[in-house]
Protein backbone atom coordinates (compact mmCIF):
# COMPACT_ATOMS: atom_id res chain seq x y z
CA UNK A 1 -4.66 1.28 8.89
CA UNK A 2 -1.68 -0.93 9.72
CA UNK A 3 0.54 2.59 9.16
CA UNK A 4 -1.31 4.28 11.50
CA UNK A 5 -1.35 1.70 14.39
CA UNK A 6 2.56 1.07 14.28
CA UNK A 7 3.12 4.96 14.05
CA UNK A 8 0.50 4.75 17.07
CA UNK A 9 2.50 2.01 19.07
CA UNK A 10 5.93 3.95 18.11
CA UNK A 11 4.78 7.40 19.62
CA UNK A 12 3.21 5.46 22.51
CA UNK A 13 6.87 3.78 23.19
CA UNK A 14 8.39 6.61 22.98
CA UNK A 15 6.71 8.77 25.72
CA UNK A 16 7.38 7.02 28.84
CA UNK A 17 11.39 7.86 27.44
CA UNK A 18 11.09 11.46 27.99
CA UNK A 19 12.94 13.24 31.59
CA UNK A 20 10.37 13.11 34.32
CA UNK A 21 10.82 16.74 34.51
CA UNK A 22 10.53 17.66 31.31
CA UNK A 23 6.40 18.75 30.53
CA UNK A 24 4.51 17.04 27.14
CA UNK A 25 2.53 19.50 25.85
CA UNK A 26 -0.39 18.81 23.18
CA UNK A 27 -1.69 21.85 21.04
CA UNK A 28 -3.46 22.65 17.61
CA UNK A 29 -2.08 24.27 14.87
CA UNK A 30 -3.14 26.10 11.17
CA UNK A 31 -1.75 27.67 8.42
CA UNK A 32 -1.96 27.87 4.68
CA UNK A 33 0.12 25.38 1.92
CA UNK A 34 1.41 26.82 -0.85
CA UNK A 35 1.82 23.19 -3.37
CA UNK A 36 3.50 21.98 -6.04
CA UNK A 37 4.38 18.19 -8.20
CA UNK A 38 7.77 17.79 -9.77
CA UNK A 39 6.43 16.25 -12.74
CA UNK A 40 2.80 15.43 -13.46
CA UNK A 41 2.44 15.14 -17.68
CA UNK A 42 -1.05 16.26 -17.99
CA UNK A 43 0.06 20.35 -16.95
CA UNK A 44 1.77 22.88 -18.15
CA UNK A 45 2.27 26.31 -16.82
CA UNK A 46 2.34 24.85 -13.34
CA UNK A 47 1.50 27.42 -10.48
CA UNK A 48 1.44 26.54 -6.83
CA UNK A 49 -1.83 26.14 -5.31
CA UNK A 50 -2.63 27.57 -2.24
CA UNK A 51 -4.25 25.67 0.40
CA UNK A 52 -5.29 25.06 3.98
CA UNK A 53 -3.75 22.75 6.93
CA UNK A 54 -5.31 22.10 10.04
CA UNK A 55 -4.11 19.69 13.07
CA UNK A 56 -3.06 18.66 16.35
CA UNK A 57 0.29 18.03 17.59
CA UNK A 58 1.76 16.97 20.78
CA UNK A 59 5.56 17.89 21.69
CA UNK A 60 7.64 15.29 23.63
CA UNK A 61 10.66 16.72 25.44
CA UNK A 62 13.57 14.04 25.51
CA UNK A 63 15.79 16.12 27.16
CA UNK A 64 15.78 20.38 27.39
CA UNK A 65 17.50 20.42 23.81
CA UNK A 66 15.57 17.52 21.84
CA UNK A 67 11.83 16.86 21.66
CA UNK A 68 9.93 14.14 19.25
CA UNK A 69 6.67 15.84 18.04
CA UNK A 70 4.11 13.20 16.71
CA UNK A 71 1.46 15.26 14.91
CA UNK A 72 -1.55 14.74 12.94
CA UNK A 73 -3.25 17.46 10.03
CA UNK A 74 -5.75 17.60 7.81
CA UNK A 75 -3.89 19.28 4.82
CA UNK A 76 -5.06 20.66 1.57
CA UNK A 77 -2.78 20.21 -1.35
CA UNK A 78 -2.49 20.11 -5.08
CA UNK A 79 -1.35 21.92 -8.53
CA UNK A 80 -2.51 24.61 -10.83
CA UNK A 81 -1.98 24.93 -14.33
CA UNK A 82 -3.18 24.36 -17.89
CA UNK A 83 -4.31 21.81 -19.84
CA UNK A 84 -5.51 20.54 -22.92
CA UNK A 85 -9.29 19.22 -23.19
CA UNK A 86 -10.18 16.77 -25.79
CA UNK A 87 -14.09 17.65 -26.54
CA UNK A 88 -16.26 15.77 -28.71
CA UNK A 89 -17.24 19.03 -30.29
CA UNK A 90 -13.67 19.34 -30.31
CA UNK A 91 -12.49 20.06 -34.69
CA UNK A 92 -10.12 17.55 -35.60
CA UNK A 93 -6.39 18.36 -34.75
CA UNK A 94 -7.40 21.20 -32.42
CA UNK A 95 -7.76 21.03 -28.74
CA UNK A 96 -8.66 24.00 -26.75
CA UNK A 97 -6.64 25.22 -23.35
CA UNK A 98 -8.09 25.59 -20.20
CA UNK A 99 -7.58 26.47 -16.67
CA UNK A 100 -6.88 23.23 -14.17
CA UNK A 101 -5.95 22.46 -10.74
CA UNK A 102 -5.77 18.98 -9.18
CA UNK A 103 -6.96 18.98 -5.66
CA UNK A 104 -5.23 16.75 -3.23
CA UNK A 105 -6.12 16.53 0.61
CA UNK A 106 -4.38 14.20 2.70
CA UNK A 107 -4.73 13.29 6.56
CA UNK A 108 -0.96 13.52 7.22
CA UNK A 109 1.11 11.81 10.29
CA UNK A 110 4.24 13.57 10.36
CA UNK A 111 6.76 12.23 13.34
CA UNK A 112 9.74 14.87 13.60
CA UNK A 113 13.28 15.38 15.66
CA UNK A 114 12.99 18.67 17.29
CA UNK A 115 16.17 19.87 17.94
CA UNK A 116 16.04 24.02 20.08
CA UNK A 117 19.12 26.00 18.30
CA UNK A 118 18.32 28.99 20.79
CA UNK A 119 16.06 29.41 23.32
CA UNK A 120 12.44 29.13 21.95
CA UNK A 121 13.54 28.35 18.25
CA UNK A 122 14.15 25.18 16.96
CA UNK A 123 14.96 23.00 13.99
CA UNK A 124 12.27 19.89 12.87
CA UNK A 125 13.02 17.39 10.45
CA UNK A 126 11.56 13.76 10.44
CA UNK A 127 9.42 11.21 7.15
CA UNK A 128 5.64 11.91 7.06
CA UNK A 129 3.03 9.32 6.77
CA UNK A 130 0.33 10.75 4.21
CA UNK A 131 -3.20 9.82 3.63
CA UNK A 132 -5.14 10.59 0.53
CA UNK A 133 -8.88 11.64 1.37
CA UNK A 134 -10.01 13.69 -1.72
CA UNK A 135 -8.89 13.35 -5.56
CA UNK A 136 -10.16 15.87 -8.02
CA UNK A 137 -8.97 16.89 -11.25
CA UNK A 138 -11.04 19.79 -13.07
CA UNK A 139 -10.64 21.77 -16.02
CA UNK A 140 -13.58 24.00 -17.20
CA UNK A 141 -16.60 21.71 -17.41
CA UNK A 142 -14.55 18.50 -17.04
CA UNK A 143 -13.97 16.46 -13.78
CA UNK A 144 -11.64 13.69 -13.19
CA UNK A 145 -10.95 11.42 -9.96
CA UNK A 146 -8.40 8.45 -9.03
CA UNK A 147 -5.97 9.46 -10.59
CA UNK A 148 -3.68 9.99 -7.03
CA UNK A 149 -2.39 7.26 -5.26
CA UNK A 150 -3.71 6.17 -1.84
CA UNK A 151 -0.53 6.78 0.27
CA UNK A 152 2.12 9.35 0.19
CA UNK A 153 5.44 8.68 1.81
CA UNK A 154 7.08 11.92 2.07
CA UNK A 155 9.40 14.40 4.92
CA UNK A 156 9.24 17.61 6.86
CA UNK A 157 11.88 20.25 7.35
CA UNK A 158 11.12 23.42 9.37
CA UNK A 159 11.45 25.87 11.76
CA UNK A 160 9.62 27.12 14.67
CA UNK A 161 9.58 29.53 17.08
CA UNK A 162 7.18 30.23 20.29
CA UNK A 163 6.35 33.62 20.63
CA UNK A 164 5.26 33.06 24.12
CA UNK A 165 4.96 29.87 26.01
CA UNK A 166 2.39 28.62 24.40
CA UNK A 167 1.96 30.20 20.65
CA UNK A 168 4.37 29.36 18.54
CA UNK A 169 4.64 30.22 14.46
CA UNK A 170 6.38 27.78 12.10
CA UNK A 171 7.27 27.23 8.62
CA UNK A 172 7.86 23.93 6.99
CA UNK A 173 9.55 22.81 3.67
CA UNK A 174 7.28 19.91 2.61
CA UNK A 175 8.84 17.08 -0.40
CA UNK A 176 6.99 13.89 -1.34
CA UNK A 177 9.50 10.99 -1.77
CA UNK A 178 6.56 8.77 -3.42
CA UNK A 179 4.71 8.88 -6.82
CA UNK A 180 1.90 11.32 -6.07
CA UNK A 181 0.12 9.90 -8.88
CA UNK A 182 -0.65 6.74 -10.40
CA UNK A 183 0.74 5.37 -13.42
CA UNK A 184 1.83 6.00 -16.18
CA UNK A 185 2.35 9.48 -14.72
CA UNK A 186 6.04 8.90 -13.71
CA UNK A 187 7.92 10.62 -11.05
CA UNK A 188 4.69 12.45 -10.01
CA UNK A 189 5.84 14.14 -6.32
CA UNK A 190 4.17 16.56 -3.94
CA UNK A 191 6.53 19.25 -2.62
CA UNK A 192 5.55 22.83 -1.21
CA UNK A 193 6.12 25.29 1.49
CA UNK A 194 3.88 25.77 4.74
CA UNK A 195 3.01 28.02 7.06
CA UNK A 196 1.40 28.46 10.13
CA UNK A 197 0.86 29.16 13.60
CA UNK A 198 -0.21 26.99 16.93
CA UNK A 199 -1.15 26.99 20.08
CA UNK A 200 0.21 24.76 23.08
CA UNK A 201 -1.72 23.78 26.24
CA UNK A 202 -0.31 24.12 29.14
């Protein structure tokens, strides 16, 4: 909670910096994850797992080249794989392989530069503040929580262009410079692609 009221006061400082004549414009925005973990130690045969992102955002024009874009998105994240299940049934020196996925959702406060290349297409990079919500390993018959860890530090880089004034389509690189999960799974960390598209009030 302390996170999220400094990234609050930040954002808040920050507005009153931007050109008088320069508009802010808040908007939603969607799109689908595609997710991955660099290491996790309870997987093999990792896949990406696809999943859902939805949000609001709010771009802050600093000048007619630079904006700061403070968003915040409800994002659906996690791996897909295999895994070995130890059942009491289970002979002795044989475990069967099943099916997994880890499911992951996080309430994610990204803060990024927005820098516009051309007209109407820019360049976003900036550190994400990440919020784990839901936890939930499951293979076959077999279910599994806590095993993620409560906050995810982790970046954005992107692009995005508005197809009119309003709607705009993006895509985003996203890389988790945290452990993902708790230990002793070491250097456990989220990355994926994203993509999406949004709509800006005027």
């Amino acid at each position: 909670m302390k996170k999220i009221i400094l990234i609050i006061a930040v954002t808040v400082l920050i507005i009153p910096t931007a050109k008088s004549q320069e508009k802010i414009q808040f908007g939603v925005k969607g799109g689908v994850n595609f997710t991955n973990m660099t290491s996790n130690d309870y997987l093999y045969d990792e896949k990406f797992k696809t999943g859902l992102y939805l949000g609001a955002t709010v771009e802050i024009p600093l000048s007619k080249k630079i904006s700061i874009q403070p968003e915040i998105v409800y994002s659906s994240q996690g791996i897909k794989g295999k895994a070995f299940v130890n059942y009491p049934s289970t002979l002795p020196g044989t475990m069967p392989i099943v099916n997994a996925e880890h499911k992951l959702d996080y309430i994610k406060i990204p803060v990024l530069a927005k820098l516009y290349l051309v007209k109407n297409f820019s360049f976003e990079i900036g550190p994400s503040f990440n919020f784990l919500v839901n936890d939930r390993f499951t293979s076959d018959s077999y279910t599994q929580t806590d095993l993620a860890e409560k906050f995810e530090f982790g970046g954005v880089i992107g692009l995005s262009y508005k197809v009119k004034s309003n709607f705009f389509v993006n895509t985003n690189y996203l890389i988790g410079f945290s452990n993902t999960l708790k230990s002793p799974f070491e250097n456990s960390k989220n990355y994926g692609f994203s993509a999406g598209i949004g709509y800006l009030f005027k």
